[in-house]
N, C-alpha and C. Protein backbone atom coordinates (compact mmCIF):
# COMPACT_ATOMS: atom_id res chain seq x y z
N UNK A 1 74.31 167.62 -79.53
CA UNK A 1 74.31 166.65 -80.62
C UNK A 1 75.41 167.06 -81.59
N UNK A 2 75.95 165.99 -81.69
CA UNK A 2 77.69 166.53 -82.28
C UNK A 2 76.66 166.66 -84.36
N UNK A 3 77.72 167.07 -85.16
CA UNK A 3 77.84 167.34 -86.71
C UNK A 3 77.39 165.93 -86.95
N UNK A 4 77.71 165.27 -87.04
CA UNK A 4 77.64 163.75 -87.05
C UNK A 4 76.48 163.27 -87.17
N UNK A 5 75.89 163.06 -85.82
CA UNK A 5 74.38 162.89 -85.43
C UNK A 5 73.75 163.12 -85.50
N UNK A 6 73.54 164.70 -86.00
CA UNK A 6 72.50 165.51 -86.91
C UNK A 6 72.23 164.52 -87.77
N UNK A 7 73.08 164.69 -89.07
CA UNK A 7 73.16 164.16 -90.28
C UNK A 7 72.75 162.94 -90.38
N UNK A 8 73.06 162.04 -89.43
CA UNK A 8 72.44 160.24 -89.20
C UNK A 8 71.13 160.48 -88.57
N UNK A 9 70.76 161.67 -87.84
CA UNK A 9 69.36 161.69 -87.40
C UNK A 9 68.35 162.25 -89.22
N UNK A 10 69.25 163.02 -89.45
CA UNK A 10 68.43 163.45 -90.97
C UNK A 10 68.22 162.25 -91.70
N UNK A 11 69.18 161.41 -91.70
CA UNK A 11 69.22 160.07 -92.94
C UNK A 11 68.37 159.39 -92.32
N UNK A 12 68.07 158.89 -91.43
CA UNK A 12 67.12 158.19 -90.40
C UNK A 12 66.10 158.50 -90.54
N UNK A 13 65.46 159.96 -90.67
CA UNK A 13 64.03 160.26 -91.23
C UNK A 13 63.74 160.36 -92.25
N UNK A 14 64.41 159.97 -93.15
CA UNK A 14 64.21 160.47 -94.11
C UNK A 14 62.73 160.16 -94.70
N UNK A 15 62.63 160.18 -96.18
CA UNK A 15 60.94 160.29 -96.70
C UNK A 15 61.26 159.24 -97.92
N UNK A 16 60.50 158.67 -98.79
CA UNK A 16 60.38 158.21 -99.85
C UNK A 16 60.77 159.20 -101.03
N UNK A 17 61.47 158.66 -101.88
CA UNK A 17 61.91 160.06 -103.42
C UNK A 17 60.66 160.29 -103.99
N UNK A 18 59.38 158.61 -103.39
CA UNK A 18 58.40 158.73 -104.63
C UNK A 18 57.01 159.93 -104.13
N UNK A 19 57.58 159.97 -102.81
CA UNK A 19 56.51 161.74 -102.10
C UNK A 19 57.31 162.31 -102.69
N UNK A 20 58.15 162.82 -103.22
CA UNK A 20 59.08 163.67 -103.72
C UNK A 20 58.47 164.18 -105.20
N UNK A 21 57.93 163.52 -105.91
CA UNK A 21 57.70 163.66 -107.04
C UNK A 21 57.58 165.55 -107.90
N UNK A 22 56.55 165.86 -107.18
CA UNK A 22 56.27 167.07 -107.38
C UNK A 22 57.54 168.53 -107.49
N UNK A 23 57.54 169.13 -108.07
CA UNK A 23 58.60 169.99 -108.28
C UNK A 23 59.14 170.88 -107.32
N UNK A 24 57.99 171.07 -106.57
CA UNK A 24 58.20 172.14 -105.29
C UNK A 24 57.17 171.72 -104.12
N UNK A 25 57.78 171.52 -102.86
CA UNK A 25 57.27 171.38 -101.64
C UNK A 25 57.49 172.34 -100.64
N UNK A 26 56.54 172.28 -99.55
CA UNK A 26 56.15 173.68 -98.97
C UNK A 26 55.90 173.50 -97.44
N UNK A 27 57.21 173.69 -96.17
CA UNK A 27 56.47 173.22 -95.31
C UNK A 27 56.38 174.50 -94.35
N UNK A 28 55.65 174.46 -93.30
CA UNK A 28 55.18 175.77 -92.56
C UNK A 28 56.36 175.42 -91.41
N UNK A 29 57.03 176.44 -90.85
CA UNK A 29 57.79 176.09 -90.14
C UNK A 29 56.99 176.77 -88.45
N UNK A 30 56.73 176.69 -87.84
CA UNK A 30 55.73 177.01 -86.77
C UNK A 30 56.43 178.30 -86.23
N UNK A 31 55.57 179.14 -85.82
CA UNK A 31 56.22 180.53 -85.10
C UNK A 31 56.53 179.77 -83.74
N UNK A 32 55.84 178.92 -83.35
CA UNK A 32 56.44 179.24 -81.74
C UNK A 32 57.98 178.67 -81.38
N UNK A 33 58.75 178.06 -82.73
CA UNK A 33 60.13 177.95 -82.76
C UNK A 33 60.43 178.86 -82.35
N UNK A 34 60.18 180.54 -82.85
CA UNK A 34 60.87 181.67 -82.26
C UNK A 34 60.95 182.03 -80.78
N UNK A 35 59.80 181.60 -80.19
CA UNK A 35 59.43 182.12 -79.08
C UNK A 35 60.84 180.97 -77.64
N UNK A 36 61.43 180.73 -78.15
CA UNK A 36 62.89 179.88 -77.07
C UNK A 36 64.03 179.49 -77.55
N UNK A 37 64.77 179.31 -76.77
CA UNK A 37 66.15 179.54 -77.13
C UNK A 37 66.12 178.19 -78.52
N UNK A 38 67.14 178.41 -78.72
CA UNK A 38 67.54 177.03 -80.22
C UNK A 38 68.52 176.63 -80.25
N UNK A 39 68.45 175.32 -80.63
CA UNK A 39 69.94 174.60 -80.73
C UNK A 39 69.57 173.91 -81.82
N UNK A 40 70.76 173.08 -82.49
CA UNK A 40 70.65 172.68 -83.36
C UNK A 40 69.35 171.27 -83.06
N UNK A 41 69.38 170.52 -82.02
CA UNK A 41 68.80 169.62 -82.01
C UNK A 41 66.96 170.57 -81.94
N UNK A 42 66.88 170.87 -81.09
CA UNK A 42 65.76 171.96 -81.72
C UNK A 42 65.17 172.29 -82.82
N UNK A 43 66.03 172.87 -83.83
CA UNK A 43 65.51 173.16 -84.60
C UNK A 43 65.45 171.30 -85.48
N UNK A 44 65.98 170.90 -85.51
CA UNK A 44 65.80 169.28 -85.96
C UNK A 44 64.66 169.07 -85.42
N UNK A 45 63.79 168.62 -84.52
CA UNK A 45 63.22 168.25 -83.72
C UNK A 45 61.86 169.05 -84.23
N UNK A 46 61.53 169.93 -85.24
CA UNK A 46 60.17 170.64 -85.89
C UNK A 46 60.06 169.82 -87.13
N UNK A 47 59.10 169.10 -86.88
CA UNK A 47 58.48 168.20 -88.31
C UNK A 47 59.01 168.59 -89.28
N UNK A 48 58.80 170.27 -89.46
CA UNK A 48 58.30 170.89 -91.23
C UNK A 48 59.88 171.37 -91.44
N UNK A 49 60.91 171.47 -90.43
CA UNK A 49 61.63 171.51 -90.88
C UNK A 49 62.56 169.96 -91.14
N UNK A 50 62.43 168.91 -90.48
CA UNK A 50 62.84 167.86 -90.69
C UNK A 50 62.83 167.19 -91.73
N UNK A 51 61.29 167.56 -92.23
CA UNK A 51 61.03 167.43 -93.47
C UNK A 51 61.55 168.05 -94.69
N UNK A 52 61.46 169.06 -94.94
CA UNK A 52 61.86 169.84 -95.69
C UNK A 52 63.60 169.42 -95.76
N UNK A 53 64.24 169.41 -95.05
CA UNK A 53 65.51 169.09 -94.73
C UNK A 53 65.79 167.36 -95.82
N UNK A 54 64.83 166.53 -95.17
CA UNK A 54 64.76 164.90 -95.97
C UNK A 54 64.38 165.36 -97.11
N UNK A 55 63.40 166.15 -97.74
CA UNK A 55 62.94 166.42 -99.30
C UNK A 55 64.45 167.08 -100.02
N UNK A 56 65.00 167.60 -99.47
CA UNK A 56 66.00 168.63 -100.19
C UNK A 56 66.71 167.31 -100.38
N UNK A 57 67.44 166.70 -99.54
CA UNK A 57 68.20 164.99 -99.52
C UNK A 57 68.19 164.53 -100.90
N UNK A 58 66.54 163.91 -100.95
CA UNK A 58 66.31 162.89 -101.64
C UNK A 58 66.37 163.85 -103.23
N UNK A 59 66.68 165.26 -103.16
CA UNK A 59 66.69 165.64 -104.33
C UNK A 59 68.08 166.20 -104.80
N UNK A 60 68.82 165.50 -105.83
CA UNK A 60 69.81 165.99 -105.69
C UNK A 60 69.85 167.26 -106.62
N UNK A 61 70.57 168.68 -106.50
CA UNK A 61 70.75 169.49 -106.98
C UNK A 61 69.60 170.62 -106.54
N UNK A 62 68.88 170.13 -105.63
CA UNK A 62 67.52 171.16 -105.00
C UNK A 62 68.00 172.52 -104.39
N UNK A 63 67.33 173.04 -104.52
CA UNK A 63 67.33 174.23 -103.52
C UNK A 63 66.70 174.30 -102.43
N UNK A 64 66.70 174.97 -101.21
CA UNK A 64 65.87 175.51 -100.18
C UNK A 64 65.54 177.28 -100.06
N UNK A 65 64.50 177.25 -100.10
CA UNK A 65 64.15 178.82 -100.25
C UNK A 65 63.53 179.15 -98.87
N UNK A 66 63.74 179.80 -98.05
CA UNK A 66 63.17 180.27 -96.76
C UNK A 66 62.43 181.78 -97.47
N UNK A 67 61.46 181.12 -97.40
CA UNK A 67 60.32 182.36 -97.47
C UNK A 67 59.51 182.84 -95.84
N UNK A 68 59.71 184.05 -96.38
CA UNK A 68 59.40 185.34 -94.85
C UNK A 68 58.42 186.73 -95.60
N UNK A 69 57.87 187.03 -94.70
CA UNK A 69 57.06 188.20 -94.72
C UNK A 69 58.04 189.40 -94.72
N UNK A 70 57.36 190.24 -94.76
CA UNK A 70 57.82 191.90 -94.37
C UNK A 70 58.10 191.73 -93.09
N UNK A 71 59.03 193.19 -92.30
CA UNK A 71 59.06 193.34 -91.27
C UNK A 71 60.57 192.89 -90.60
N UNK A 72 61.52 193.43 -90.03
CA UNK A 72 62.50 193.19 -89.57
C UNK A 72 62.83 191.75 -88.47
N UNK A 73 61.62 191.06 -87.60
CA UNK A 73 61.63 190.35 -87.11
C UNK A 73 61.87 188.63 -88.19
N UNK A 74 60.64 189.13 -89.02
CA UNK A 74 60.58 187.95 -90.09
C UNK A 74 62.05 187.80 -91.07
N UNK A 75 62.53 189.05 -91.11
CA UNK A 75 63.93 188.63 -91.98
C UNK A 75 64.86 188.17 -91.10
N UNK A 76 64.91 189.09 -90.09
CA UNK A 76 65.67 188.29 -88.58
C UNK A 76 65.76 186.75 -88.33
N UNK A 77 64.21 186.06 -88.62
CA UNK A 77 64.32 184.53 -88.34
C UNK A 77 63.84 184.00 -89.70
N UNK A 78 64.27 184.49 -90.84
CA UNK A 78 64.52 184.19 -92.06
C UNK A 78 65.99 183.67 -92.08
N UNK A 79 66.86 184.89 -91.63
CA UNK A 79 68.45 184.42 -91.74
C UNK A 79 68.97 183.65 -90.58
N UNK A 80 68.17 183.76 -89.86
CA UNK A 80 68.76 182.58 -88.15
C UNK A 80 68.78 181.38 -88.86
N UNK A 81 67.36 180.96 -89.92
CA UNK A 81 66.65 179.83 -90.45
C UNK A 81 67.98 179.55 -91.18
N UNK A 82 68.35 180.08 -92.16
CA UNK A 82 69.48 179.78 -92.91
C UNK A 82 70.61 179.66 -92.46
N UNK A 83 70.75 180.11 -91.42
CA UNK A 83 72.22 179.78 -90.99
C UNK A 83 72.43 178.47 -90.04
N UNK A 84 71.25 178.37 -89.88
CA UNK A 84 71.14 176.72 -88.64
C UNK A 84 70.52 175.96 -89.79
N UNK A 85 70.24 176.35 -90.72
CA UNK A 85 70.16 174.91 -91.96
C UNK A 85 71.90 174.84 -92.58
N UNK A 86 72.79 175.45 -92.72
CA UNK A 86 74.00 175.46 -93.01
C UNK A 86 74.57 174.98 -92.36
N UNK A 87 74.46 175.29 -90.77
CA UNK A 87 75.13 174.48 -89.74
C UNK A 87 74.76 172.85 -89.69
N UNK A 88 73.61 172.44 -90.44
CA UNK A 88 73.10 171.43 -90.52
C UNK A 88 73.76 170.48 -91.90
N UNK A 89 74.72 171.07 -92.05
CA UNK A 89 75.25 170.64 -93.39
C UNK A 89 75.01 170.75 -94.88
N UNK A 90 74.14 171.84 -94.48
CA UNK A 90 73.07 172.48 -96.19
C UNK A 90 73.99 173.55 -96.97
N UNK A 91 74.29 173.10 -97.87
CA UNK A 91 75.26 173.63 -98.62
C UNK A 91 74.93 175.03 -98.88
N UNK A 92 75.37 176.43 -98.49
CA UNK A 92 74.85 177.89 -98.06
C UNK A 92 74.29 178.16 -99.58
N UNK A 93 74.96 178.00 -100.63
CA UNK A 93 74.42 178.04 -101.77
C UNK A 93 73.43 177.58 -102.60
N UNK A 94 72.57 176.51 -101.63
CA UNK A 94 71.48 175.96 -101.83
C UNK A 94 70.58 176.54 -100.91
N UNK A 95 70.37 177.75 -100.44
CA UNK A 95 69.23 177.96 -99.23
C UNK A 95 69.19 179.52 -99.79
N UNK A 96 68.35 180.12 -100.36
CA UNK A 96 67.74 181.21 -100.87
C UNK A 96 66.64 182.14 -99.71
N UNK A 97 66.52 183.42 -99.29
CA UNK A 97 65.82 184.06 -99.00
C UNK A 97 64.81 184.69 -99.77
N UNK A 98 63.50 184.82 -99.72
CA UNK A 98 62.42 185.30 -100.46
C UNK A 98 61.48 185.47 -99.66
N UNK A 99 61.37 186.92 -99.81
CA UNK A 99 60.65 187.66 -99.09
C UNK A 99 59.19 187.83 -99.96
N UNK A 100 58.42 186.79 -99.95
CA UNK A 100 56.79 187.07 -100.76
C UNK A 100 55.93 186.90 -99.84
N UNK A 101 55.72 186.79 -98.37
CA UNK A 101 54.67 186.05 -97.86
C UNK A 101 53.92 187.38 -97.31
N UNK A 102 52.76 187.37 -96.54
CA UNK A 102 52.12 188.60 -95.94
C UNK A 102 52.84 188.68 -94.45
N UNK A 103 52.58 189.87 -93.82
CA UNK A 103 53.19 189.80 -92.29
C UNK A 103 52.80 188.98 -91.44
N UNK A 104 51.36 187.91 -91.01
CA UNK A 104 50.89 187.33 -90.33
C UNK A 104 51.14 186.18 -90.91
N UNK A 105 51.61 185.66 -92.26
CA UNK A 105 51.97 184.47 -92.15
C UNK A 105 53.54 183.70 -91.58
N UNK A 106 53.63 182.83 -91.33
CA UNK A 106 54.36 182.26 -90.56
C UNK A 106 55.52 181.94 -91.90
N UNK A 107 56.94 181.60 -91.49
CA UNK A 107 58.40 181.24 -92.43
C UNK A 107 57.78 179.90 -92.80
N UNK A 108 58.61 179.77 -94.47
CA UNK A 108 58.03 178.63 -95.10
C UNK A 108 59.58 178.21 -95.32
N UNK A 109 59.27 176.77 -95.36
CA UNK A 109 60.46 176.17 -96.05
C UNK A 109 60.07 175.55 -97.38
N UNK A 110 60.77 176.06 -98.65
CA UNK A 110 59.84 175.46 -99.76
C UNK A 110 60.93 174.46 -100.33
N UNK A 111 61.02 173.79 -101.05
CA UNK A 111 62.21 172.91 -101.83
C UNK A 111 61.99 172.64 -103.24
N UNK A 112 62.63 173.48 -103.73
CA UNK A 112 62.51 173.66 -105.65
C UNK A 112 63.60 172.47 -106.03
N UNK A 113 62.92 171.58 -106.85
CA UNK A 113 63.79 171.02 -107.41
C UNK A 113 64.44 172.03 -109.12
N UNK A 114 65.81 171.22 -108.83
CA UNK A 114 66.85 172.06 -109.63
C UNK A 114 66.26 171.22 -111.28
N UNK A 115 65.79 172.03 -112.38
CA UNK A 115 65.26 171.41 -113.54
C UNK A 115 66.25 171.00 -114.08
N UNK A 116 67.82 171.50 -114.20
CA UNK A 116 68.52 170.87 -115.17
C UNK A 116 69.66 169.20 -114.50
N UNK A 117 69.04 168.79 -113.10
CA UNK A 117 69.27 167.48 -112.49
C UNK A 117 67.90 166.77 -112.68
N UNK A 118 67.14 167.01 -113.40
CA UNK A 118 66.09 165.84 -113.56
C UNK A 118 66.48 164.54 -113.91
């Protein structure tokens, strides 16, 4: 799936601004993404990140925070996470690492809206 088609597949799903409302959204991104190979259409193709991806959209000036547990594996597919949301056209300076979660919970994608674009 060329650069292109991503991006028209993102605009295509997108969500309503008026689910958007709330300041911060939170989606679970599933472990068993880790468990096979990935491509970009792949990782497109997981609800919570599709989502999360349309929420950041409809917000302009948002952030994305990939939250991960302890443990070398979880920061491992903390930064895979960020770098195939960049490749996705997510501006690198909008996608934050934060390491708060416990070891058994699964990578979050959260989306802070930016307070001074309200």
């Amino acid at each position: 799936m060329t650069r292109a088609a991503m991006i028209r597949f993102l605009a295509g799903a997108g969500c309503s601004a008026a689910a958007l409302a709330a300041a911060a959204e939170t989606f679970v991104v599933p472990p068993e993404l880790w468990d096979r190979p990935r491509s970009g259409r792949a990782v497109l193709e997981q609800p919570a990140i599709r989502q999360a991806v349309n929420a950041w959209r409809a917000l302009p000036g948002a952030r994305l925070v990939v939250r991960h547990g302890p443990g070398q594996e979880a920061v491992l597919a903390a930064e895979e996470l960020r770098s195939w949301l960049a490749a996705l056209a997510i501006e690198p300076g909008r996608i934050a690492l934060r390491n708060d979660l416990k070891p058994s919970e699964p990578l979050r994608l959260e989306v802070i809206r930016d307070e001074t674009n309200k």
